[in-house]
N, C-alpha and C. Protein backbone atom coordinates (compact mmCIF):
# COMPACT_ATOMS: atom_id res chain seq x y z
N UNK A 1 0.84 -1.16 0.00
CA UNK A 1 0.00 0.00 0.00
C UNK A 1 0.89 1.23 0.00
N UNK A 2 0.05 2.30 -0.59
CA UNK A 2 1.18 3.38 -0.52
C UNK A 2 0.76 4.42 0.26
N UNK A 3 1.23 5.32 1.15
CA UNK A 3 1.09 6.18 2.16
C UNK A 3 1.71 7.38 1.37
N UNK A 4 0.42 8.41 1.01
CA UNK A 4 0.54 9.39 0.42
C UNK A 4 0.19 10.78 1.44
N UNK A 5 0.93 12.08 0.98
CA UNK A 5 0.51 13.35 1.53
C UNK A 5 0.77 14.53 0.57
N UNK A 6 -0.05 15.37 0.49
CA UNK A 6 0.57 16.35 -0.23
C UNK A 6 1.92 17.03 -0.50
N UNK A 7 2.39 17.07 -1.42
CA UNK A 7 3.45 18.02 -1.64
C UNK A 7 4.82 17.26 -1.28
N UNK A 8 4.41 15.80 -1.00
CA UNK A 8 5.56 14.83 -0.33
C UNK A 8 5.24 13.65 -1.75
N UNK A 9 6.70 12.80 -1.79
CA UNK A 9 7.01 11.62 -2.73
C UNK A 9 6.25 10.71 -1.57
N UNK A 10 5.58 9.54 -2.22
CA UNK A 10 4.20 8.58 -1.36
C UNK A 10 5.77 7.43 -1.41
N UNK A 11 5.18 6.86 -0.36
CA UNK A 11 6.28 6.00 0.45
C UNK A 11 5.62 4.72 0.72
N UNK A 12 6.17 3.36 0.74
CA UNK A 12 5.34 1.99 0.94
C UNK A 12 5.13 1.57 2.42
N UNK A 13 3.61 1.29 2.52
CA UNK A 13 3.15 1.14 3.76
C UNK A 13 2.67 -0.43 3.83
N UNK A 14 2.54 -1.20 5.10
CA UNK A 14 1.90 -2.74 5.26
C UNK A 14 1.12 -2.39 6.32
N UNK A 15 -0.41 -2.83 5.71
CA UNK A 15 -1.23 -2.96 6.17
C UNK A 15 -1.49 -4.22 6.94
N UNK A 16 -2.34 -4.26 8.02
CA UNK A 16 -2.52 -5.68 8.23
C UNK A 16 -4.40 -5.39 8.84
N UNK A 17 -4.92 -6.15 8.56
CA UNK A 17 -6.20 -6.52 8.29
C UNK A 17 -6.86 -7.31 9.01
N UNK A 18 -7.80 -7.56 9.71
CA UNK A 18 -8.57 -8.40 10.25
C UNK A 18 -10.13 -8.87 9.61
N UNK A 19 -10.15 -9.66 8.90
CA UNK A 19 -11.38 -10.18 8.44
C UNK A 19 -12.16 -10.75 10.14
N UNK A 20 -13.15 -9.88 9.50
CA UNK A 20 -14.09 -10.40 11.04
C UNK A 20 -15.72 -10.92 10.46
N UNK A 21 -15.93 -12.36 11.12
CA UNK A 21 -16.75 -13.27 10.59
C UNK A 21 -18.29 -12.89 11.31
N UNK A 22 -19.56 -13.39 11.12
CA UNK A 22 -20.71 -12.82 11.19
C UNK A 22 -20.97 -13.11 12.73
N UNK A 23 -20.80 -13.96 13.06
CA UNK A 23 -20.63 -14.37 14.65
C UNK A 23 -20.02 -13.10 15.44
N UNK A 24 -18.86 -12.33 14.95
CA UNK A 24 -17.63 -11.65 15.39
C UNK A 24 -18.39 -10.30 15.40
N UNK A 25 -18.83 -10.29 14.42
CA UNK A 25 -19.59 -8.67 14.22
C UNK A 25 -20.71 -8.52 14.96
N UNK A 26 -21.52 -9.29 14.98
CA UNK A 26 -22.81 -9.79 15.76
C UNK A 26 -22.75 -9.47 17.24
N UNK A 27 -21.51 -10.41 17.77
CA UNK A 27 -21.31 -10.24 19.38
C UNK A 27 -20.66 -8.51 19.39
N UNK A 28 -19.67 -7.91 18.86
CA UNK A 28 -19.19 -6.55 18.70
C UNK A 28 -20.56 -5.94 18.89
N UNK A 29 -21.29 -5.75 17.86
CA UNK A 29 -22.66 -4.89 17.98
C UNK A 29 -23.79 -4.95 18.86
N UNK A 30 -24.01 -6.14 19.39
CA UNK A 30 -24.74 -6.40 20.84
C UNK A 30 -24.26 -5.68 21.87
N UNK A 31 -22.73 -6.17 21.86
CA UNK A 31 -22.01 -5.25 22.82
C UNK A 31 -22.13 -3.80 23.28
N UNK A 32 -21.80 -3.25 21.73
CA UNK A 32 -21.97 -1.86 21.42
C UNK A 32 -23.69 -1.72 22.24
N UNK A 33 -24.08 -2.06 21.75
CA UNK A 33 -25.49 -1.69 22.11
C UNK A 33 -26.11 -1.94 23.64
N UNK A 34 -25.59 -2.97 24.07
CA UNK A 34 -26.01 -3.29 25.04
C UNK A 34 -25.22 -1.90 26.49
N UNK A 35 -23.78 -1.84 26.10
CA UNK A 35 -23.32 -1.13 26.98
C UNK A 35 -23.82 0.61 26.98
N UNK A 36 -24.06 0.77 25.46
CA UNK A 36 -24.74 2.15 25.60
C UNK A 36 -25.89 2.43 26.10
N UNK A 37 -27.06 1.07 26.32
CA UNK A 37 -28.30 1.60 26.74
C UNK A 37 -28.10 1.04 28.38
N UNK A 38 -27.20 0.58 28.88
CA UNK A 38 -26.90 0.28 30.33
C UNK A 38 -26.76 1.61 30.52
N UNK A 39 -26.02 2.33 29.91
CA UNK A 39 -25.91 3.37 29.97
C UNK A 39 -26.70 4.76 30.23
N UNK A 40 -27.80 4.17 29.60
CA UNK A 40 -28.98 5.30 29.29
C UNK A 40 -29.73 5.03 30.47
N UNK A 41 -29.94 4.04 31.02
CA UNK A 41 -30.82 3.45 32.56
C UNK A 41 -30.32 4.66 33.67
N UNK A 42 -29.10 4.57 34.00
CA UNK A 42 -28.83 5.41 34.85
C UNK A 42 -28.88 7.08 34.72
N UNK A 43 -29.14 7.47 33.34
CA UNK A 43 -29.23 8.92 32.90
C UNK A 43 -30.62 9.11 33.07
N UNK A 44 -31.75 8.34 33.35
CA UNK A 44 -33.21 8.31 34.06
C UNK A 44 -33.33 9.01 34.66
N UNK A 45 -32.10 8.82 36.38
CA UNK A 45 -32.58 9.81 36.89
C UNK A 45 -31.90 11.04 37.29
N UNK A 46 -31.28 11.64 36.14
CA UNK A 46 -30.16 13.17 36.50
C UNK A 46 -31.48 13.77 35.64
N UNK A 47 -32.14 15.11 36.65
CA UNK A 47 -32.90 15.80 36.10
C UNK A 47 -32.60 16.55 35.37
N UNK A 48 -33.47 16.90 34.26
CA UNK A 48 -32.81 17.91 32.83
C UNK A 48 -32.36 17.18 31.99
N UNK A 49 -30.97 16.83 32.46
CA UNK A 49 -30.13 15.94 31.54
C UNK A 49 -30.61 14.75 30.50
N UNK A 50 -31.72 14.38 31.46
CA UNK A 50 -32.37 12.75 31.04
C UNK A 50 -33.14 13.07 29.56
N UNK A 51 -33.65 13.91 29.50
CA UNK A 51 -34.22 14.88 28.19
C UNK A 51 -33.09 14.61 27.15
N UNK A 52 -32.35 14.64 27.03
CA UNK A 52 -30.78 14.85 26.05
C UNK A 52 -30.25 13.35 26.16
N UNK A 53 -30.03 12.77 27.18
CA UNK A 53 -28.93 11.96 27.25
C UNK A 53 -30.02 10.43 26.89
N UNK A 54 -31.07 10.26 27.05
CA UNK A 54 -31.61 8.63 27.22
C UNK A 54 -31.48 8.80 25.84
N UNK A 55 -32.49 9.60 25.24
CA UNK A 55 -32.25 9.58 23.28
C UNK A 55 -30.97 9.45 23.00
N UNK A 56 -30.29 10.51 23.18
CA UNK A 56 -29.21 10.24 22.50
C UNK A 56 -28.28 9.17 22.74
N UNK A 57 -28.47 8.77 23.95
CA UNK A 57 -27.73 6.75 24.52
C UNK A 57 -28.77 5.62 23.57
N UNK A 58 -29.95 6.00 23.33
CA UNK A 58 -30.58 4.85 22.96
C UNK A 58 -30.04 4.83 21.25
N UNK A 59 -30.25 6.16 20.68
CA UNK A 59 -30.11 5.80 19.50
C UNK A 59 -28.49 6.04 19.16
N UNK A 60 -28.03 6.43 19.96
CA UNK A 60 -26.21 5.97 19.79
C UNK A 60 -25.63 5.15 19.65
N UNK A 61 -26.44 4.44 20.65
CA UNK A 61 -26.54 2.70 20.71
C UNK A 61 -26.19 1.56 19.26
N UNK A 62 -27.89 2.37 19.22
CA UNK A 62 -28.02 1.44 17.81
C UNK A 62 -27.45 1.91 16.49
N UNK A 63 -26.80 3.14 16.36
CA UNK A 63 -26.43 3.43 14.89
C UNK A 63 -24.29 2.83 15.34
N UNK A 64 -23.94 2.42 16.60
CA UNK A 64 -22.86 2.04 16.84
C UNK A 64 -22.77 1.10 16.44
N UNK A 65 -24.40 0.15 16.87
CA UNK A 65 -23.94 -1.73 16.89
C UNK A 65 -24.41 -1.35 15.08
N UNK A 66 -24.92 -0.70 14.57
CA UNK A 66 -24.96 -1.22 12.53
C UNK A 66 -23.30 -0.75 12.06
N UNK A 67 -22.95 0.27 12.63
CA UNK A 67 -21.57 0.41 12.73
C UNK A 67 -20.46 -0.16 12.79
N UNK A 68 -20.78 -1.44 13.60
CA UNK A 68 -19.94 -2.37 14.18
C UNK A 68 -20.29 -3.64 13.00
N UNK A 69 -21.40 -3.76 13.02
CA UNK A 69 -21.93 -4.63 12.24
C UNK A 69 -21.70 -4.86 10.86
N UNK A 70 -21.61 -3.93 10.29
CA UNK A 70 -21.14 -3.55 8.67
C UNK A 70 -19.40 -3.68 8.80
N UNK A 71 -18.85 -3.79 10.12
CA UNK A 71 -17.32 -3.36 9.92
C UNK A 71 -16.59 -5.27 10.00
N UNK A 72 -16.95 -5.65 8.29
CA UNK A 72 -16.25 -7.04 7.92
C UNK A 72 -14.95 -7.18 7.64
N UNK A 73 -14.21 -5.96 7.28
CA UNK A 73 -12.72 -5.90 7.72
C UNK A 73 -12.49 -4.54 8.17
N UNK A 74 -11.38 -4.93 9.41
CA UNK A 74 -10.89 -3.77 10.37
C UNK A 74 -9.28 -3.70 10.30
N UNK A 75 -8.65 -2.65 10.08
CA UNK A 75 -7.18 -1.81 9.86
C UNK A 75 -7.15 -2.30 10.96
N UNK A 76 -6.48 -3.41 11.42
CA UNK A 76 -5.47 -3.53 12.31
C UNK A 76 -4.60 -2.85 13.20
N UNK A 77 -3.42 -2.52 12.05
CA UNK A 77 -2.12 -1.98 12.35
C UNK A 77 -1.25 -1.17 10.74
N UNK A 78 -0.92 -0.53 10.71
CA UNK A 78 -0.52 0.29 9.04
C UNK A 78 1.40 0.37 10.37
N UNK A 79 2.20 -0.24 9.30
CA UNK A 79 3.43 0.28 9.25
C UNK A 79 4.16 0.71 8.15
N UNK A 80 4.65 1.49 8.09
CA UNK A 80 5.81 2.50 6.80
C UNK A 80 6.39 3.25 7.58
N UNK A 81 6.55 4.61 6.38
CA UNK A 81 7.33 5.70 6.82
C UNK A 81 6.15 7.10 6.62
N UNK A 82 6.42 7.46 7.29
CA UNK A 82 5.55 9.54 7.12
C UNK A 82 6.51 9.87 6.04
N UNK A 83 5.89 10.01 4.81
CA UNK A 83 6.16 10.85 3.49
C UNK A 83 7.60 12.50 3.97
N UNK A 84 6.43 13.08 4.65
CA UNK A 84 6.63 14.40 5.37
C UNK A 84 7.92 14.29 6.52
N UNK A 85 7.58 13.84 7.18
CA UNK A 85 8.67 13.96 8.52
C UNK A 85 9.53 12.57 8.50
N UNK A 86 9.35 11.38 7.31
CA UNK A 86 10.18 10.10 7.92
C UNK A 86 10.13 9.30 8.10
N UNK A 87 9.31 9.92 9.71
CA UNK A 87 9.64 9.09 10.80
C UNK A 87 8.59 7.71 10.32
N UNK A 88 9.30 6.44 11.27
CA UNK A 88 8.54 5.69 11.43
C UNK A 88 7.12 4.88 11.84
N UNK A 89 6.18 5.11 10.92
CA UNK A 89 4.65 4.90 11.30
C UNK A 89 4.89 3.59 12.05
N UNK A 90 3.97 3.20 13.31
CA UNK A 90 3.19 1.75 13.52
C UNK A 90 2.23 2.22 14.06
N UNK A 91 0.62 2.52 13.27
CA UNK A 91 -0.73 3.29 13.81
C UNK A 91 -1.11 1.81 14.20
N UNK A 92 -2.07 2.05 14.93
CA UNK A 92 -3.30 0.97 14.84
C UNK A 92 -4.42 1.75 15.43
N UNK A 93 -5.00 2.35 13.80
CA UNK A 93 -6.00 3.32 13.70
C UNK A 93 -7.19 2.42 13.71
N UNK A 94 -7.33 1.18 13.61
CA UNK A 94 -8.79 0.39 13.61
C UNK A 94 -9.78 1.23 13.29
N UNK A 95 -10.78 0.72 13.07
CA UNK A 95 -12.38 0.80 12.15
C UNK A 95 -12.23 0.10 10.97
N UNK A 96 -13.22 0.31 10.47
CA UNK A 96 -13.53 -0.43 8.79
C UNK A 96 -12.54 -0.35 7.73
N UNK A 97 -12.06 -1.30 7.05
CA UNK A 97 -11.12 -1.23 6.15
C UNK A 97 -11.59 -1.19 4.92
N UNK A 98 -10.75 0.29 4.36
CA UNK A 98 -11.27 0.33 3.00
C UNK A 98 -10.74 1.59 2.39
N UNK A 99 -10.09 1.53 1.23
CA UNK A 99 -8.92 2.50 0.00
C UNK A 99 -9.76 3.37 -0.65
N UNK A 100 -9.93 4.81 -0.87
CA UNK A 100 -8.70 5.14 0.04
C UNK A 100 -9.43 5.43 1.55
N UNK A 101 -8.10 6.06 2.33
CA UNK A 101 -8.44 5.87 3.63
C UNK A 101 -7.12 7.07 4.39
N UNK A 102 -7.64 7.88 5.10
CA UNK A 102 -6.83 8.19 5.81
C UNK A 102 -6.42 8.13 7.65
N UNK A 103 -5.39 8.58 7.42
CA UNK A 103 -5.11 8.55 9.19
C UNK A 103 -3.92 9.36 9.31
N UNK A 104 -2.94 9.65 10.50
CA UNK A 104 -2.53 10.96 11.20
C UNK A 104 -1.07 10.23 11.75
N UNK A 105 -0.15 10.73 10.80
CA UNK A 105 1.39 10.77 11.36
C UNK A 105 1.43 11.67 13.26
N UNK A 106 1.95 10.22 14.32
CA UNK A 106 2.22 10.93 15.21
C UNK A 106 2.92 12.00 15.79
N UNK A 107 4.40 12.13 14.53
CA UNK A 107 5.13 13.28 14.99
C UNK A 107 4.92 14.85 14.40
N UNK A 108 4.25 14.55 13.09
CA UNK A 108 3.81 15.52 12.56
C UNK A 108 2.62 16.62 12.07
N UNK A 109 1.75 15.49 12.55
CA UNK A 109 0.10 15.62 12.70
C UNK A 109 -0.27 15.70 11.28
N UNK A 110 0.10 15.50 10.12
CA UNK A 110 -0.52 15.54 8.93
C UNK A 110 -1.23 14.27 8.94
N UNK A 111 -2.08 14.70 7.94
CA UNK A 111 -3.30 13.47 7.41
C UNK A 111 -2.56 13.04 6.36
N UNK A 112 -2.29 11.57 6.68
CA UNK A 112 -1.84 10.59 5.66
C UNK A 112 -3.01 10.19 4.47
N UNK A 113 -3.17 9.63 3.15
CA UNK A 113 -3.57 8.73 2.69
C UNK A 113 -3.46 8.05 2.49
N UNK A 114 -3.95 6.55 3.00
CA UNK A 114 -3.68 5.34 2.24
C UNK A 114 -4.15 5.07 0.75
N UNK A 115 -3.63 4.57 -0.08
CA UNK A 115 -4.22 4.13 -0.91
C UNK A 115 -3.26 2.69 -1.72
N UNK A 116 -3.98 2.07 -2.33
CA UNK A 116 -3.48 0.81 -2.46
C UNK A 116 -2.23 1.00 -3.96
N UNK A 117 -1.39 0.11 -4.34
CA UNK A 117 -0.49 0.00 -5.23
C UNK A 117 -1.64 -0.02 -6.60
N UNK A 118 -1.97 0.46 -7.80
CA UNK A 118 -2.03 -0.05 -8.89
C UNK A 118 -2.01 -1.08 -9.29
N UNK A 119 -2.58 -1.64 -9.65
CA UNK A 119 -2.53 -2.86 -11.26
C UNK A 119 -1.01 -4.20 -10.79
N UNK A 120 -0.63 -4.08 -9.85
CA UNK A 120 0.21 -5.09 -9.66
C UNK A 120 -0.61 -6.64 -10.04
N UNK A 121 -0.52 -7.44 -10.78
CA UNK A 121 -0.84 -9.23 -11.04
C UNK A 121 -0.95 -9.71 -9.69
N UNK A 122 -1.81 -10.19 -9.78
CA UNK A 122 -2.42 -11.14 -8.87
C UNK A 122 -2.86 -10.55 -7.27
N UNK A 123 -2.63 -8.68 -7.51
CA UNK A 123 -3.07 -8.28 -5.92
C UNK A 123 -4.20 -7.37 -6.84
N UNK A 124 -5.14 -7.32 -6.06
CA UNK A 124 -6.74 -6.65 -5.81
C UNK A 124 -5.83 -5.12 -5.25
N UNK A 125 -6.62 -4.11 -6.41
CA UNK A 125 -6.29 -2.86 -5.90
C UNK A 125 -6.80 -2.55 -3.98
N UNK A 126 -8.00 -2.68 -3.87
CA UNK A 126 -8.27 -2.39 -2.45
C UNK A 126 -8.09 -4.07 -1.51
C-alpha cells in the first residue's frame, strides 16, 4: 500500500487486516449496544439531563452496533514511513477497512492517505 501526503514523494506502507466473521460482528454490535443503553438506565434519573442523554444513549446505541456490524474488515495496524517527517509509522488506527483511507502521522500531525499500489498481477487494488 502506498502512504501518500501532499506536496511529499508517497512511500510503501503494510497494512494488516482483520477479516471479522458474522458471529464476530454480531457479538461486537450487541455489545456496542447493550453497553450504551446500560448506559442510558442510569441517565433516568439526572434531572434535565435525562431529556438529552436517554435519546441520545438509545439511539447511539443502535447506529454504533450497525456500525460495528457492517465493519467485515478492520485496519489492524498500518506500518511504513511519514512521506513528510520520515519518521517511522506503527498506527493501529482500527475501524472499517477500506482505500482510500486516511489517518494521522504521530510526529507531525498531517493526514496521511492510504491508498493501495495499482494494477500489480495477482493483488486486488483495495
Amino acid at each position: 500500500m502506498r502512504v501518500e501526503i501532499f506536496g511529499a514523494q508517497a512511500t510503501q506502507g503494510v497494512a494488516t487486516v482483520l477479516s471479522r466473521s458474522l458471529g464476530s460482528r454480531v457479538r461486537r454490535a450487541a455489545l456496542a449496544l447493550g453497553a450504551t443503553w446500560l448506559l442510558a438506565f442510569p441517565a433516568i434519573f439526572l434531572p434535565v439531563l435525562h431529556f438529552v442523554l436517554v435519546p441520545g444513549l438509545i439511539i447511539g446505541g443502535m447506529v454504533l452496533g450497525a456500525v460495528r456490524l457492517r465493519e467485515d474488515r478492520t485496519l489492524a495496524r498500518l506500518r511504513g514511513t511519514c512521506p513528510r517527517c520520515r519518521m517511522a509509522l506503527d498506527l493501529t488506527p482500527g475501524g472499517r477497512f477500506r482505500l482510500p483511507r486516511s489517518a494521522q502521522c504521530l510526529r507531525c500531525k498531517n493526514q496521511l492517505k492510504l491508498a493501495a499500489f495499482a494494477g500489480r498481477a495477482g493483488h486486488p487494488a483495495t
